[in-house]
PDB file of N, CA and C in Angstrom:
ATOM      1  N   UNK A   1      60.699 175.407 144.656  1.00  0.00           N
ATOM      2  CA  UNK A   1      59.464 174.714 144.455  1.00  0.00           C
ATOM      3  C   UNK A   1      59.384 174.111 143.050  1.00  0.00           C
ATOM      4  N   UNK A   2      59.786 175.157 142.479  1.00  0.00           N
ATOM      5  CA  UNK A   2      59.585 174.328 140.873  1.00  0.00           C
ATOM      6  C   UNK A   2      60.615 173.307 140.395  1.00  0.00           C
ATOM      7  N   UNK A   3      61.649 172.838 141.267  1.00  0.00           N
ATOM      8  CA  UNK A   3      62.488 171.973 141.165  1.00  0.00           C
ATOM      9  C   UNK A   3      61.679 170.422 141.754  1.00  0.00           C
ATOM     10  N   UNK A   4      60.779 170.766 142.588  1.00  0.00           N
ATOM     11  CA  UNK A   4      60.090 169.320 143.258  1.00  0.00           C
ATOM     12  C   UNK A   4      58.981 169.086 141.674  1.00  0.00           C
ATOM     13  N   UNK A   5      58.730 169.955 141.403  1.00  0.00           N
ATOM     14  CA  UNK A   5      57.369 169.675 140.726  1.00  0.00           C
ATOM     15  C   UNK A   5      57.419 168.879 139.168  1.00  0.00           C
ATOM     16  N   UNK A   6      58.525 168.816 138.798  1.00  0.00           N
ATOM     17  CA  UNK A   6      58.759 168.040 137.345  1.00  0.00           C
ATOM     18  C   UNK A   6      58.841 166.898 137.945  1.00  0.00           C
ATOM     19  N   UNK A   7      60.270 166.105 138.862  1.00  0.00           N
ATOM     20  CA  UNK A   7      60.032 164.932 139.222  1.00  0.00           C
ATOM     21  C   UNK A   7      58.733 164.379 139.869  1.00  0.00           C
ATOM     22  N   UNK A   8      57.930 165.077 140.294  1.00  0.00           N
ATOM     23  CA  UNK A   8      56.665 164.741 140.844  1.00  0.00           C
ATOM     24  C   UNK A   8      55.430 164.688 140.062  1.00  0.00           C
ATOM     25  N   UNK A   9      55.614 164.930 138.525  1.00  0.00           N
ATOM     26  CA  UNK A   9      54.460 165.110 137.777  1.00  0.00           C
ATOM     27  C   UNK A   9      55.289 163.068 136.856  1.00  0.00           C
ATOM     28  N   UNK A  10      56.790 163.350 136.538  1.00  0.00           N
ATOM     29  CA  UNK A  10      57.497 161.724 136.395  1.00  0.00           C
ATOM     30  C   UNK A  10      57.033 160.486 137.356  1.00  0.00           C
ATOM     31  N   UNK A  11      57.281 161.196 138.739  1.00  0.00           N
ATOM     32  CA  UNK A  11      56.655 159.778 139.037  1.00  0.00           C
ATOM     33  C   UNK A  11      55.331 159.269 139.104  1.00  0.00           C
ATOM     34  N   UNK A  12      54.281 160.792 139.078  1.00  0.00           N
ATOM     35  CA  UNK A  12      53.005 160.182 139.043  1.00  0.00           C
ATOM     36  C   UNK A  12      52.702 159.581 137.308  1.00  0.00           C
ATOM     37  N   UNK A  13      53.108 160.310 136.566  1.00  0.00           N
ATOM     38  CA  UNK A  13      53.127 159.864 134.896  1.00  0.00           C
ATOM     39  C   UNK A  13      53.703 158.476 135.096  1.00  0.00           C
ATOM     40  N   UNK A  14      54.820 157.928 135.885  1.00  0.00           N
ATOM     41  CA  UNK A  14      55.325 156.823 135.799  1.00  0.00           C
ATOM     42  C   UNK A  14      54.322 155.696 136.182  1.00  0.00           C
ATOM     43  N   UNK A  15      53.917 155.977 137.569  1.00  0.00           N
ATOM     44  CA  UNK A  15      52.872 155.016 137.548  1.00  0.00           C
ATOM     45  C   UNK A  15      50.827 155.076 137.136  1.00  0.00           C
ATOM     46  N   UNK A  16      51.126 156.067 136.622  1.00  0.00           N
ATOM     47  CA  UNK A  16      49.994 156.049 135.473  1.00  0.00           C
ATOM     48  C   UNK A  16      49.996 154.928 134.379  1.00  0.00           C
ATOM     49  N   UNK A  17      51.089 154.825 133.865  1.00  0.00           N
ATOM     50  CA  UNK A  17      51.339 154.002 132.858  1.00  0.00           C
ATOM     51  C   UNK A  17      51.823 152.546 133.132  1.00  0.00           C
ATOM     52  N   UNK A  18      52.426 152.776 134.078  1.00  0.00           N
ATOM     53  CA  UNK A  18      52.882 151.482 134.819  1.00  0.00           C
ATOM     54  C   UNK A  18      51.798 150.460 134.965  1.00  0.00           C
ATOM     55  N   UNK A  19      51.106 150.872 136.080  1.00  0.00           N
ATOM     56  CA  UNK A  19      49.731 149.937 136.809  1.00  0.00           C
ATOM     57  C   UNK A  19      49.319 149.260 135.560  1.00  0.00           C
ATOM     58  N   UNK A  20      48.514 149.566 134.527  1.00  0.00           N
ATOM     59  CA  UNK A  20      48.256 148.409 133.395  1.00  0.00           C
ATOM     60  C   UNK A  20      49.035 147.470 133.232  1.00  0.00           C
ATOM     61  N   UNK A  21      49.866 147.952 132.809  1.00  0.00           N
ATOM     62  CA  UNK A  21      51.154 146.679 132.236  1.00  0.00           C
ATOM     63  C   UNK A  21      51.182 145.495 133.667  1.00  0.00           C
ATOM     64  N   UNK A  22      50.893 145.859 134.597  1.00  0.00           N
ATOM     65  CA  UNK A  22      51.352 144.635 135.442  1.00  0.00           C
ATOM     66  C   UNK A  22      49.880 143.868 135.733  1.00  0.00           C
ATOM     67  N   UNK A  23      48.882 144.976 135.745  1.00  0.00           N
ATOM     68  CA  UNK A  23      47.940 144.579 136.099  1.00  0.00           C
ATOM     69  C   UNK A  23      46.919 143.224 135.201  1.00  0.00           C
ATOM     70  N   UNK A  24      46.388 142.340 136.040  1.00  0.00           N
ATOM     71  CA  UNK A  24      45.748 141.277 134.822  1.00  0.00           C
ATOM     72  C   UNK A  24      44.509 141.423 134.809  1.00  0.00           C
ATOM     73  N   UNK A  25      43.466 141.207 133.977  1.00  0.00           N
ATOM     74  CA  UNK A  25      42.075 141.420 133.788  1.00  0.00           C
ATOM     75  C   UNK A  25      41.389 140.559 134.524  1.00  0.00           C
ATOM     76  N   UNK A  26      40.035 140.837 135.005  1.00  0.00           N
ATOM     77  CA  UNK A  26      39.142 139.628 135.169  1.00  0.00           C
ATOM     78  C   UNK A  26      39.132 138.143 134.694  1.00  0.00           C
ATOM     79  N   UNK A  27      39.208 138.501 133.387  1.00  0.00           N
ATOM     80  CA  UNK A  27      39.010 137.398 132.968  1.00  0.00           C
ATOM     81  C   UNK A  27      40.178 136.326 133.392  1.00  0.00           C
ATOM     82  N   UNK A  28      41.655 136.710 132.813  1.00  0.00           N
ATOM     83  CA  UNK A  28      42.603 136.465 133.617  1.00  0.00           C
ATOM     84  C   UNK A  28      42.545 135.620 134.777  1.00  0.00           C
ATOM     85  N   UNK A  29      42.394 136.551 135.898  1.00  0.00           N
ATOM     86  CA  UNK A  29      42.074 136.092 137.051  1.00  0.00           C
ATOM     87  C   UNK A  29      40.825 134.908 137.221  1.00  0.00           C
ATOM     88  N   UNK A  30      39.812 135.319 136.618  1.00  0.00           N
ATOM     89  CA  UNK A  30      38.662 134.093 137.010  1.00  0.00           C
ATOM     90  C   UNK A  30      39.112 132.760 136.320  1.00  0.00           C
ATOM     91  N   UNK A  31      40.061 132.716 135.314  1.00  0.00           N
ATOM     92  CA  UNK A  31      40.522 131.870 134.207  1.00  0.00           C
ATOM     93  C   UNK A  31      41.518 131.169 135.303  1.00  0.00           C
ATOM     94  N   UNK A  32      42.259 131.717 135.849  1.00  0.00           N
ATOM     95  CA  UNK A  32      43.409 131.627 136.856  1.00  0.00           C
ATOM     96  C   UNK A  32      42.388 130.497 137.926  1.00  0.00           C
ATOM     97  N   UNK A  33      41.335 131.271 138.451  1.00  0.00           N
ATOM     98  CA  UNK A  33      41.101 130.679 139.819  1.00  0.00           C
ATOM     99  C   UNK A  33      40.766 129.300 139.344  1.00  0.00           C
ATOM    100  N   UNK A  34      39.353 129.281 138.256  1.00  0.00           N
ATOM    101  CA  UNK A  34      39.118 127.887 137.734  1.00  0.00           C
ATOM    102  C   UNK A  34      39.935 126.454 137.590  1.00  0.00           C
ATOM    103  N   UNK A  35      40.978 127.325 137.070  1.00  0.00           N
ATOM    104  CA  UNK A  35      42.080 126.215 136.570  1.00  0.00           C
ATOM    105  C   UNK A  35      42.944 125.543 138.544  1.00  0.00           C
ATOM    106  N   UNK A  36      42.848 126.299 138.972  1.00  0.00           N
ATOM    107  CA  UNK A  36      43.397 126.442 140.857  1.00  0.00           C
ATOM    108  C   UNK A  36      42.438 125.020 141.239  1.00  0.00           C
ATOM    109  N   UNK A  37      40.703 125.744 141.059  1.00  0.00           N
ATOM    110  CA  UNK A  37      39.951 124.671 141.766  1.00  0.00           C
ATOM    111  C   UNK A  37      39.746 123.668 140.904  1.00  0.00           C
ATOM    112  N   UNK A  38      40.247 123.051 139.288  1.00  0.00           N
ATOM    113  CA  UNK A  38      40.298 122.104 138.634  1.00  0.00           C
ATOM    114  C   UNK A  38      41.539 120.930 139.332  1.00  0.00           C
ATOM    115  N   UNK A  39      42.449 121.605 139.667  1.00  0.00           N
ATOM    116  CA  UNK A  39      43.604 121.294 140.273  1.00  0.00           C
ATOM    117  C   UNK A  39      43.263 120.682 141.687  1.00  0.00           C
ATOM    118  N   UNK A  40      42.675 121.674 142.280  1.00  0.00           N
ATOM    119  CA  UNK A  40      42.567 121.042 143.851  1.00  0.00           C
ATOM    120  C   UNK A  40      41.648 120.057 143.760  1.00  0.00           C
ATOM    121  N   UNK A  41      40.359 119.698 142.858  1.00  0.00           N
ATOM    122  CA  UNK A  41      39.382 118.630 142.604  1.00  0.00           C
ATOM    123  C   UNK A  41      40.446 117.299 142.460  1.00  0.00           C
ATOM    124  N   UNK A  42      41.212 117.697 141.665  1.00  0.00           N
ATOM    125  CA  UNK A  42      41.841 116.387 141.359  1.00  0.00           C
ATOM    126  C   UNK A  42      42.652 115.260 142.434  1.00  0.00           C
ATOM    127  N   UNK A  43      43.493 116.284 142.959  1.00  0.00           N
ATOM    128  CA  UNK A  43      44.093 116.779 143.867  1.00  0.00           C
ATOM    129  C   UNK A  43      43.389 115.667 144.755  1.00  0.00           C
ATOM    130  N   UNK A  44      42.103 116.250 145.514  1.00  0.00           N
ATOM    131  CA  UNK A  44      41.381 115.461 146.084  1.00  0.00           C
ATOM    132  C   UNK A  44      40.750 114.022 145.739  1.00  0.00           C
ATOM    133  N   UNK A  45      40.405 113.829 144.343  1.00  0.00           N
ATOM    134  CA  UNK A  45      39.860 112.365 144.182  1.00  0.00           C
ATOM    135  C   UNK A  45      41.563 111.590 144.145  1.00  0.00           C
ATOM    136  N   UNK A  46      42.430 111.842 144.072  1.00  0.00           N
ATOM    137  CA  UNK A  46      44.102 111.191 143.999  1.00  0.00           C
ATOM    138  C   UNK A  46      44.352 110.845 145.280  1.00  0.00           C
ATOM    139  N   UNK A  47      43.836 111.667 146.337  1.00  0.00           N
ATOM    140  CA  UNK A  47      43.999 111.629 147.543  1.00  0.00           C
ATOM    141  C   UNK A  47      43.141 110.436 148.129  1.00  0.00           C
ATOM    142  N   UNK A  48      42.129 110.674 147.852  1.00  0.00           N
ATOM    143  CA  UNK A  48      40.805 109.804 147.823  1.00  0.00           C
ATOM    144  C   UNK A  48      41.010 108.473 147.495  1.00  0.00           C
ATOM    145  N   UNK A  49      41.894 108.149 146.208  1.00  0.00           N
ATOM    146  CA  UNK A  49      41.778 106.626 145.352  1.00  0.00           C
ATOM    147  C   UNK A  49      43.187 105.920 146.877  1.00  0.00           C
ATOM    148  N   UNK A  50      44.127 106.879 146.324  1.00  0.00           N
ATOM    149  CA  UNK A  50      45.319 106.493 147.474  1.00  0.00           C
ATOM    150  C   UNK A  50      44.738 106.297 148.981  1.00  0.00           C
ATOM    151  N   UNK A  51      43.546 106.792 149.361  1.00  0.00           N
ATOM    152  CA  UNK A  51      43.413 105.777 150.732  1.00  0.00           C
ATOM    153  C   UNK A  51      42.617 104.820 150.703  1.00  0.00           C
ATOM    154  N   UNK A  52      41.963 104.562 149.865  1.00  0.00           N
ATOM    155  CA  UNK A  52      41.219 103.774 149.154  1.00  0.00           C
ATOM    156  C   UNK A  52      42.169 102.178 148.832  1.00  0.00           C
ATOM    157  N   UNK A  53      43.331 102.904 148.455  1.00  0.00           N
ATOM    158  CA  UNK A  53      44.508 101.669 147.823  1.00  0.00           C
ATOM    159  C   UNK A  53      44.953 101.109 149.441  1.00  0.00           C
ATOM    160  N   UNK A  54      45.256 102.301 150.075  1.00  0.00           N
ATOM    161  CA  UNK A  54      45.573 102.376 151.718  1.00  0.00           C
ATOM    162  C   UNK A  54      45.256 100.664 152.677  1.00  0.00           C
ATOM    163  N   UNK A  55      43.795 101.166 152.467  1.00  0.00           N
ATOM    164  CA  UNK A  55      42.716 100.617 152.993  1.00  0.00           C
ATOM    165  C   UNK A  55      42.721  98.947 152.764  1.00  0.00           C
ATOM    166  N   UNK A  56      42.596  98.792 151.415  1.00  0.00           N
ATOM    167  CA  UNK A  56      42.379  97.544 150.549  1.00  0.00           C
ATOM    168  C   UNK A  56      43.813  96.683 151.129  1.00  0.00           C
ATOM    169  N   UNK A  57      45.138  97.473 150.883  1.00  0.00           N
ATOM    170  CA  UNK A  57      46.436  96.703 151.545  1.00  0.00           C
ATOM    171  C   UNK A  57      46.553  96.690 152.841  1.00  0.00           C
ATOM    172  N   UNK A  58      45.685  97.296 153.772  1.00  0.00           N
ATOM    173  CA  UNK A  58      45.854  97.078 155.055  1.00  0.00           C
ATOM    174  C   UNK A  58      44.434  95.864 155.395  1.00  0.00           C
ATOM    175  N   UNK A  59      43.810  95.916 154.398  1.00  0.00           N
ATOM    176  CA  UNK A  59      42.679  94.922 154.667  1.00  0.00           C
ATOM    177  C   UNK A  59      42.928  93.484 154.248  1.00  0.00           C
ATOM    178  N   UNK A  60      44.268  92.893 153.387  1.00  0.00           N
ATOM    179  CA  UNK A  60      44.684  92.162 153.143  1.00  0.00           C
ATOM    180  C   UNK A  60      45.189  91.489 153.812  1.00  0.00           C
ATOM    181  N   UNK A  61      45.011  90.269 153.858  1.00  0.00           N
ATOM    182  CA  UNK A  61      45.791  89.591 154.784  1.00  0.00           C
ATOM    183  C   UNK A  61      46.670  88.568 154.542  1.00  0.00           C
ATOM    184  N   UNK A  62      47.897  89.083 155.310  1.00  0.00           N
ATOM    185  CA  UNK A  62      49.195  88.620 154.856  1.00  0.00           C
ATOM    186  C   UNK A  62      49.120  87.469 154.246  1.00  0.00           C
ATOM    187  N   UNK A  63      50.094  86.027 153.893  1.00  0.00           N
ATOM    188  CA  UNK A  63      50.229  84.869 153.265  1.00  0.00           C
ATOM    189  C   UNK A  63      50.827  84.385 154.666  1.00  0.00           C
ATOM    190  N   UNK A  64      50.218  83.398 154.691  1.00  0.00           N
ATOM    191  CA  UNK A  64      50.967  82.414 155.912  1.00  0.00           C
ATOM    192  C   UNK A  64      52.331  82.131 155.659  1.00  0.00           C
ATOM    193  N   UNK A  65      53.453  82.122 156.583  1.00  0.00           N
ATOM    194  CA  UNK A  65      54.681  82.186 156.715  1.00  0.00           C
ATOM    195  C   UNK A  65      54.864  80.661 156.974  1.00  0.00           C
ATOM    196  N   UNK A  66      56.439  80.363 156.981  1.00  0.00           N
ATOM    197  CA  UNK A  66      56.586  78.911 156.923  1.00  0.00           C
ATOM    198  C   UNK A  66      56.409  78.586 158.476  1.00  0.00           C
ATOM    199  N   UNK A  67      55.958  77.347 158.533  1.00  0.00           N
ATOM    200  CA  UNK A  67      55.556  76.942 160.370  1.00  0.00           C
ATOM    201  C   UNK A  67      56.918  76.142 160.796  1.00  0.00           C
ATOM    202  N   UNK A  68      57.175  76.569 161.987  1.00  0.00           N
ATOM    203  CA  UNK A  68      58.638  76.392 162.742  1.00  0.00           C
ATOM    204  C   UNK A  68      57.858  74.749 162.657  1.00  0.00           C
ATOM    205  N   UNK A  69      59.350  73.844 162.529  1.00  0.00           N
ATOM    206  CA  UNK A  69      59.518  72.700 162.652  1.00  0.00           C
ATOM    207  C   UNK A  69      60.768  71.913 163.346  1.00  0.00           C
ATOM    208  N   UNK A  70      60.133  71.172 164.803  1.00  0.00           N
ATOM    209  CA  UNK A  70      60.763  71.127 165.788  1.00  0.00           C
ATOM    210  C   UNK A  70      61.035  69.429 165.648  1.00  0.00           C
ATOM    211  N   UNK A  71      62.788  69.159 165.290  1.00  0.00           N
ATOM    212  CA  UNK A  71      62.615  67.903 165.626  1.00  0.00           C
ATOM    213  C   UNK A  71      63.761  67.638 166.387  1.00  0.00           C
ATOM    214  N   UNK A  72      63.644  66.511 167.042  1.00  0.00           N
ATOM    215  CA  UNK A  72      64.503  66.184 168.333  1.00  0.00           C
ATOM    216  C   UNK A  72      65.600  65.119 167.868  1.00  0.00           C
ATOM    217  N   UNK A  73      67.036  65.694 168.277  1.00  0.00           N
ATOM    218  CA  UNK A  73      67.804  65.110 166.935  1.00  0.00           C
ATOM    219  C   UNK A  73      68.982  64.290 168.147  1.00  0.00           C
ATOM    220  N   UNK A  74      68.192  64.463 169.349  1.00  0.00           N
ATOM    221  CA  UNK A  74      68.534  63.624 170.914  1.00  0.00           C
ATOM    222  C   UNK A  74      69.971  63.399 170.807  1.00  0.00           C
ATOM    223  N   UNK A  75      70.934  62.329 170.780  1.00  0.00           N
ATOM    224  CA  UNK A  75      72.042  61.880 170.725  1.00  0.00           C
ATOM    225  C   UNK A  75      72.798  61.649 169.706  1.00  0.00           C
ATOM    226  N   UNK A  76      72.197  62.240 168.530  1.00  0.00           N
ATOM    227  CA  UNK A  76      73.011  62.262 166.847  1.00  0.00           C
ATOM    228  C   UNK A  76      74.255  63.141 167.057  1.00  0.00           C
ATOM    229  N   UNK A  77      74.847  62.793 166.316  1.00  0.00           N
ATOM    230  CA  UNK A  77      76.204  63.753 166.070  1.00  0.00           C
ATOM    231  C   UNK A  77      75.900  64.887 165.615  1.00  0.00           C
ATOM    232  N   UNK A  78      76.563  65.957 165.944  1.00  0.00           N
ATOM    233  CA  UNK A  78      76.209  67.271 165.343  1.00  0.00           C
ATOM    234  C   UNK A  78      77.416  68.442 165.571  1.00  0.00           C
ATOM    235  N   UNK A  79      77.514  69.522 164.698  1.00  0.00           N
ATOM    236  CA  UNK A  79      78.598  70.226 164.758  1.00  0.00           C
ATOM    237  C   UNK A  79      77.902  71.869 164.972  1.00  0.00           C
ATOM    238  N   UNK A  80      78.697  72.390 165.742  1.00  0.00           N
ATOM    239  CA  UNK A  80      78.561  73.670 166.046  1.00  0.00           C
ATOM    240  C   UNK A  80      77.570  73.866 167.282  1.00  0.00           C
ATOM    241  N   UNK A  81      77.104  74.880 167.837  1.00  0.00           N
ATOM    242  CA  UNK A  81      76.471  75.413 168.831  1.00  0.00           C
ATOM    243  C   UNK A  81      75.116  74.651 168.912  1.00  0.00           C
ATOM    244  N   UNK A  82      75.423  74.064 170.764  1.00  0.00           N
ATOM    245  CA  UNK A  82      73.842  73.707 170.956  1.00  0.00           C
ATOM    246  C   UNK A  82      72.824  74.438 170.596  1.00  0.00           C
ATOM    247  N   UNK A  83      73.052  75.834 171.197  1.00  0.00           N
ATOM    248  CA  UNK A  83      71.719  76.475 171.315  1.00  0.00           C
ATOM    249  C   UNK A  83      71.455  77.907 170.548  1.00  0.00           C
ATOM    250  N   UNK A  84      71.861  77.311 169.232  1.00  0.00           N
ATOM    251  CA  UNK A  84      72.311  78.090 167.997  1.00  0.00           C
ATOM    252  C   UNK A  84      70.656  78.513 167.395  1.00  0.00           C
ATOM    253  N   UNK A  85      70.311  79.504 166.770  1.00  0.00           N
ATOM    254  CA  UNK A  85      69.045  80.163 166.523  1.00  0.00           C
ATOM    255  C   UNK A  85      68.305  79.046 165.323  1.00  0.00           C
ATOM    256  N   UNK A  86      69.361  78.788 164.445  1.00  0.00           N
ATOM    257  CA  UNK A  86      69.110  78.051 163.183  1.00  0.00           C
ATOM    258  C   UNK A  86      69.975  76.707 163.356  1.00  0.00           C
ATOM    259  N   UNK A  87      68.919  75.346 163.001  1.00  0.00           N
ATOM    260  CA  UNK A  87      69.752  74.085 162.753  1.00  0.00           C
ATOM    261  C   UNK A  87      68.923  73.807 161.647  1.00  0.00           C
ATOM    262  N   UNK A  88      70.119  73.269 160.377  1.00  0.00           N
ATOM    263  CA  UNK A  88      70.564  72.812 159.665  1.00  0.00           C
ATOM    264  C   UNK A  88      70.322  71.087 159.822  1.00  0.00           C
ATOM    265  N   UNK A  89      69.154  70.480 159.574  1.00  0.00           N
ATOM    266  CA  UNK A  89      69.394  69.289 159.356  1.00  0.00           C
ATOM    267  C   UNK A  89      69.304  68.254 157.979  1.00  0.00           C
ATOM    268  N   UNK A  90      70.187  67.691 157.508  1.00  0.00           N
ATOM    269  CA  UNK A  90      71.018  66.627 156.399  1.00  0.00           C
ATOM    270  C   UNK A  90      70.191  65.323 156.606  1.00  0.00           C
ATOM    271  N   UNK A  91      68.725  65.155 155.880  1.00  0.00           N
ATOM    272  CA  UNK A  91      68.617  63.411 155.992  1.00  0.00           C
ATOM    273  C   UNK A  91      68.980  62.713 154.654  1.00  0.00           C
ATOM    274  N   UNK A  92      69.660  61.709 154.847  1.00  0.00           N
ATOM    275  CA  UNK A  92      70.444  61.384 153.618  1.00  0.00           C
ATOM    276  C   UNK A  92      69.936  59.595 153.333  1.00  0.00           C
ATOM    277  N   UNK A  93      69.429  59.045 152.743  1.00  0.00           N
ATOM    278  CA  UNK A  93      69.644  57.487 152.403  1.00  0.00           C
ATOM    279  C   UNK A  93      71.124  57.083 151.780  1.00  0.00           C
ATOM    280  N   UNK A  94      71.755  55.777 152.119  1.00  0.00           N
ATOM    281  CA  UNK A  94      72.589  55.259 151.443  1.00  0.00           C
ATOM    282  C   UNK A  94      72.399  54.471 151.448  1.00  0.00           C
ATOM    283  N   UNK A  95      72.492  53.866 149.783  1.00  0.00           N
ATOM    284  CA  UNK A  95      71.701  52.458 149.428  1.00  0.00           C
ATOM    285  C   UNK A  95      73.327  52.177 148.765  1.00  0.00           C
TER     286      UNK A  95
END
């Protein structure tokens, strides 16, 4: 019996002394949480401006693109594929 009872008076002495050292105070902690919900406030208006930015670029409306221009080039000479996606047309004066 008296062999259990020294290590058993160590480990309760151990964490007698222990628990402080790890443990943090109130203040600590309430200091801790503040700074948490300073964070998540922000957090939220960032969130907030970004759909805000969201919004404004989806409310924009695009720039008009160039308008297809169809001309009929009937019996001219021409090289490569009739029914090619892109033509390439050359108007040239020679004086």
């Amino acid at each position: 019996m008296k062999r259990y009872v020294i290590p058993v008076i160590l480990v309760m002495l151990f964490f007698i002394y222990v628990q402080p050292v790890f443990a943090q105070s109130t203040d600590e902690n309430n200091a801790l949480k503040k700074e948490i919900e300073g964070l998540k406030e922000s957090q939220k208006a960032m969130q907030k401006d970004i759909q805000e930015i969201k919004n404004l670029l989806s409310a924009r409306q695009s720039p008009p693109g160039p308008k297809e221009a169809i001309i009929s080039l009937d019996d001219n000479p021409f090289k490569g594929d009739e029914n090619a996606k892109v033509t390439i047309v050359e108007f040239s004066d020679y004086q």
